[in-house]
Protein backbone atom coordinates (compact mmCIF):
# COMPACT_ATOMS: atom_id res chain seq x y z
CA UNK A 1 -8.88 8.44 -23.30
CA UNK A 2 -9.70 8.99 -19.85
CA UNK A 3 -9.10 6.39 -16.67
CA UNK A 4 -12.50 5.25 -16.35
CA UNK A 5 -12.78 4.90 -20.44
CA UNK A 6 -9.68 2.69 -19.86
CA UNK A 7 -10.58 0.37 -17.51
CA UNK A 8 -14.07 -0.21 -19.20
CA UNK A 9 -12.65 -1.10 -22.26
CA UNK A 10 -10.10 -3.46 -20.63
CA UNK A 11 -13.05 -4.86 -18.87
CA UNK A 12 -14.72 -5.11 -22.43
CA UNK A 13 -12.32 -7.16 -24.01
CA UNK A 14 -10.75 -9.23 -21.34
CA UNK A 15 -13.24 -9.70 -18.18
CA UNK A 16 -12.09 -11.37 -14.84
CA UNK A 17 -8.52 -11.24 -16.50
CA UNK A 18 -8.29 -7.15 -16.27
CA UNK A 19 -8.29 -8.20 -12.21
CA UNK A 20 -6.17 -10.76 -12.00
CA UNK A 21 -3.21 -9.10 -14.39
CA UNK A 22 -3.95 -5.63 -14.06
CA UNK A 23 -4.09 -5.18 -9.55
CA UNK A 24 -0.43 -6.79 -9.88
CA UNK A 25 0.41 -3.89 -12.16
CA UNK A 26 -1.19 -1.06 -9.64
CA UNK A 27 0.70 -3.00 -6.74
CA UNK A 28 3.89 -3.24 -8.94
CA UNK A 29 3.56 0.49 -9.07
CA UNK A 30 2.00 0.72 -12.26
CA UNK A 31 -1.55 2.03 -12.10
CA UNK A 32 -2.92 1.22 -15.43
CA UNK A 33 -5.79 0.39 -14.72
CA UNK A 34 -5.66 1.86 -11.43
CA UNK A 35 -6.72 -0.14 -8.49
CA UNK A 36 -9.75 1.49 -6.37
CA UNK A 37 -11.30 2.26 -9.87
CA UNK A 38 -10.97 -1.00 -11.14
CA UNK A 39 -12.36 -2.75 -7.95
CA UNK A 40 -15.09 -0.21 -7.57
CA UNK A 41 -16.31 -0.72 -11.59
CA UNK A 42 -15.85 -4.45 -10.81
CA UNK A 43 -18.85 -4.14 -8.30
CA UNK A 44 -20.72 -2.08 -10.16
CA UNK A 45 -20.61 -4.50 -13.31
CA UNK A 46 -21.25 -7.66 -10.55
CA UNK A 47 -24.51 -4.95 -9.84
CA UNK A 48 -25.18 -4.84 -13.26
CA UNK A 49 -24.68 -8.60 -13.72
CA UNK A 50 -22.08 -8.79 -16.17
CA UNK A 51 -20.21 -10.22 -13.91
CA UNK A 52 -20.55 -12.29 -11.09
CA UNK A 53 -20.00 -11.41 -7.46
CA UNK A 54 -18.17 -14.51 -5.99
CA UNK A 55 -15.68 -14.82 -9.11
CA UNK A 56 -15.22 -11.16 -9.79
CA UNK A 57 -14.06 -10.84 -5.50
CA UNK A 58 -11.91 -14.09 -6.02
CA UNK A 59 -10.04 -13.05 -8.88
CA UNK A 60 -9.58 -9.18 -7.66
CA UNK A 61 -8.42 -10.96 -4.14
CA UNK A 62 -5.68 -13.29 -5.82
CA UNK A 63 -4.55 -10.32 -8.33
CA UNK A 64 -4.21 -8.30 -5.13
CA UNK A 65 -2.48 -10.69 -3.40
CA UNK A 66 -0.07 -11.75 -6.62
CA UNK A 67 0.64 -8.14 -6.81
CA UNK A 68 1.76 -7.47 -3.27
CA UNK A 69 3.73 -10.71 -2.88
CA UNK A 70 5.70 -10.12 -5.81
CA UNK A 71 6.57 -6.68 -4.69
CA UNK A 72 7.58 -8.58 -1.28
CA UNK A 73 10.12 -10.74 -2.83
CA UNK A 74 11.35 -8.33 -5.04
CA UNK A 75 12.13 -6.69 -2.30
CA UNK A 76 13.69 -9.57 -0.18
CA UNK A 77 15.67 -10.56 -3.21
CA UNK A 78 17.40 -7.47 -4.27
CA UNK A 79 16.55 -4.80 -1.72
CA UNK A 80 19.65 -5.51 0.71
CA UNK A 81 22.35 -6.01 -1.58
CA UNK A 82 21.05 -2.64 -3.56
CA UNK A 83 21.56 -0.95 -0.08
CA UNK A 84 25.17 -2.84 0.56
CA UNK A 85 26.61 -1.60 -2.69
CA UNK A 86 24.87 1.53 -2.67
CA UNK A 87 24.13 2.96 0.89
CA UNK A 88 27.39 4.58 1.26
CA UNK A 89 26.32 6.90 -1.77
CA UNK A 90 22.89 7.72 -0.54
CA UNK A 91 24.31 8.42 2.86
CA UNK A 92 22.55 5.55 4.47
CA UNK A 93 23.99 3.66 7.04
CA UNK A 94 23.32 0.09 8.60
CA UNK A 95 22.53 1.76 11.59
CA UNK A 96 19.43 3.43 9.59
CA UNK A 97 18.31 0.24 8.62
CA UNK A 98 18.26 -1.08 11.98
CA UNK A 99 16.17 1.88 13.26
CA UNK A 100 13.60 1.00 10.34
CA UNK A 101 13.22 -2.56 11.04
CA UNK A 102 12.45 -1.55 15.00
CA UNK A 103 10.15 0.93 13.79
CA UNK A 104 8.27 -1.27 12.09
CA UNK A 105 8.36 -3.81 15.17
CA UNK A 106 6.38 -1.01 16.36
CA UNK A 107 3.85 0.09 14.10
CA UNK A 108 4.51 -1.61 10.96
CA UNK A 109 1.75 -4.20 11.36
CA UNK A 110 -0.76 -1.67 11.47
CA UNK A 111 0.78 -0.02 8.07
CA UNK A 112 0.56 -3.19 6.61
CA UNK A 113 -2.67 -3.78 7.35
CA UNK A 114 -4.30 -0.68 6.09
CA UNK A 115 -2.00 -0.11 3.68
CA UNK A 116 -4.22 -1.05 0.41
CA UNK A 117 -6.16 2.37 1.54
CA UNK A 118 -3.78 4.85 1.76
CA UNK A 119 -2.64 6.65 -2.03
CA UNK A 120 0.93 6.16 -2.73
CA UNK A 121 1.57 3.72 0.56
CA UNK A 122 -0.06 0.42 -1.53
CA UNK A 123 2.50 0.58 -3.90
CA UNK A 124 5.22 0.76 -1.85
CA UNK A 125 4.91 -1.45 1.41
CA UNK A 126 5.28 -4.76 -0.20
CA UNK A 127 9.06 -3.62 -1.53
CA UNK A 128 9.68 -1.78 2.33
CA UNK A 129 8.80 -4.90 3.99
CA UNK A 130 10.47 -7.26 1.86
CA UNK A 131 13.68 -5.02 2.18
CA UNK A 132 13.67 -4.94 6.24
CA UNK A 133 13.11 -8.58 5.70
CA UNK A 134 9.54 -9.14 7.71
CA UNK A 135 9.16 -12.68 8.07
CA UNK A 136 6.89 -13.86 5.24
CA UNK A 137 4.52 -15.70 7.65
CA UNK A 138 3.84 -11.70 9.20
CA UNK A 139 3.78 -10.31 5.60
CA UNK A 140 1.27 -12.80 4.72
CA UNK A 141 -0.99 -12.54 7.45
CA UNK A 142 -1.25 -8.23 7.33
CA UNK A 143 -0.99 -7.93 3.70
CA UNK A 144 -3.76 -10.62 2.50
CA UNK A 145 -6.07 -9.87 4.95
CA UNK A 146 -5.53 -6.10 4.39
CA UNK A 147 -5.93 -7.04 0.32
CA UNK A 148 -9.56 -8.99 1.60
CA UNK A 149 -10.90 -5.95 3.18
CA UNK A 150 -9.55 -3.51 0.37
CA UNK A 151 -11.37 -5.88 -2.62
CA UNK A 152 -14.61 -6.10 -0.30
CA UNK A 153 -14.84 -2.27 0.30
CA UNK A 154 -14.21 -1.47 -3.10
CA UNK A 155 -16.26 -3.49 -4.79
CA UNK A 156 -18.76 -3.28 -2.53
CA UNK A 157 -18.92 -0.04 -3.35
CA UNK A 158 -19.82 -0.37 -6.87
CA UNK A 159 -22.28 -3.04 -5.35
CA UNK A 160 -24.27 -1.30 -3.35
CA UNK A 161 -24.07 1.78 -4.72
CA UNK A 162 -25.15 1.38 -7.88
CA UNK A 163 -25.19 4.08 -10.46
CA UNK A 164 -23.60 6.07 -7.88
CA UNK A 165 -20.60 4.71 -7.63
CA UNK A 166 -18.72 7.12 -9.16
CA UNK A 167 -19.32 9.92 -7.02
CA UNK A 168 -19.10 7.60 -3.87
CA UNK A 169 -15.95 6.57 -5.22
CA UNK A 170 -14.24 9.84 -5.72
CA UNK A 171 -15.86 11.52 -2.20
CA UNK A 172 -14.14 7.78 -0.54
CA UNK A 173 -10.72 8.54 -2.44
CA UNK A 174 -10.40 12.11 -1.11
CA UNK A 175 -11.30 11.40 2.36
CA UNK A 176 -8.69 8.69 2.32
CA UNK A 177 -6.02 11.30 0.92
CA UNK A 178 -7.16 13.54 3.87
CA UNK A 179 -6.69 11.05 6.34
CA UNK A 180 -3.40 9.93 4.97
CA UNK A 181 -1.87 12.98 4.87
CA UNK A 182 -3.31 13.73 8.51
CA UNK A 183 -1.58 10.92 9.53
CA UNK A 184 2.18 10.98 8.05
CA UNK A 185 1.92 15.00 9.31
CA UNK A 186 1.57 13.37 12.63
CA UNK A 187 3.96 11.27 12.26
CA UNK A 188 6.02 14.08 11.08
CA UNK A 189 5.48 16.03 14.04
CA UNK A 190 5.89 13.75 16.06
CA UNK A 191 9.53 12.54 14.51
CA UNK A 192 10.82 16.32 15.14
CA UNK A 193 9.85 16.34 18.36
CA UNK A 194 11.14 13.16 18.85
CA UNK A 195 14.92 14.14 17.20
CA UNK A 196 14.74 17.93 18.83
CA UNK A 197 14.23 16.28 22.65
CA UNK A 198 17.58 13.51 21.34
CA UNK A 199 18.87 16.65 20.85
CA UNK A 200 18.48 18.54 23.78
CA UNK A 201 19.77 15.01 25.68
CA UNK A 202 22.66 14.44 23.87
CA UNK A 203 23.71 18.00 24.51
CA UNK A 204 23.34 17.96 28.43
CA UNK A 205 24.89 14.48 28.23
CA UNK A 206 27.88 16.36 26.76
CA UNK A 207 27.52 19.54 29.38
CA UNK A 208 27.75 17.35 32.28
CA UNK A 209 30.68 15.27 30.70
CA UNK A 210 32.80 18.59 30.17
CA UNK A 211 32.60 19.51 34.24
């Protein structure tokens, strides 16, 4: 059975519950049924008018916003003392997670923020900021207003698009892979050319120390 087969049939049996039980899942890291799809069908049906707009946004928003907050304090809970007892073995130091928490001082926001639109990062930025331990009052303000404009997009998608959705939805989804992997290459870059020019510092630092 394919995705789309899936998520209709979840639809078909359980309604507004597929979004409040099943966006926690994709947050949680388990796709099924797979968030953009789900939102984007969720318009179309509101379209349709099998479902209504106002509750159909309402429940995707607090099954976004469930999902993301658990993945938070799972993260706050257990993330530090999993990298206490085990950072040694992975060759992580406290000194690493230092650099990641002033990283994030940085740019981390931002990440947050757009986060529910970037493959692969949605899943995972509600564990990474719980681990750094980002005050929940930041979390709460990046994260749910990043989950409002992720529901709205999505499902207006299927809104206003129709019996087009579909195609709108998978030309959207590959132009937001393209621009995410733009962006971590950047990043990348960036990051080696960063390290190479600590480099090139640290070794004059030790030239001039010799004389």
């Amino acid at each position: 059975m394919k995705l789309l087969e899936i998520v209709e049939q979840l639809f078909a049996d359980y309604g507004y519950l597929v979004l409040l039980m099943g966006l926690p899942l994709d947050a949680i890291a388990l796709p099924i049924p797979p968030g953009n799809t789900t939102l984007t069908y969720t318009g179309y049906l509101a379209y349709k008018g099998v479902l209504h707009w106002l509750p159909a946004v309402a429940s995707a928003y607090v099954g976004a916003i469930i999902g993301i907050t658990i993945t938070y304090w799972i993260g706050y809970k257990f993330g530090q003392p999993l990298f206490d007892r085990y950072g040694d073995r992975l060759l992580l130091k406290p000194v690493h997670m230092e650099k990641t928490k002033k990283a994030y001082e940085k740019h981390g926001n931002k990440l947050l923020l757009f986060s529910f639109f970037m493959p692969g990062i949605r899943q995972f930025i509600g564990y990474a900021t719980g681990i750094i331990r980002v005050p929940f009052r930041t979390f709460a303000l990046y994260a749910y207003t990043g989950a409002a404009l992720w529901v709205i997009v999505f499902t207006g998608i299927g809104f206003l698009f129709g019996e087009q959705w579909k195609h709108v939805l998978v030309w959207v989804e590959q132009s937001l892979l393209y621009v995410t992997i733009g962006v971590f290459g950047a990043l990348t870059v960036f990051l080696i050319v960063k390290w190479r020019k600590h480099i090139k510092q640290k070794g004059a630092a030790n030239q001039a120390i010799d004389r």
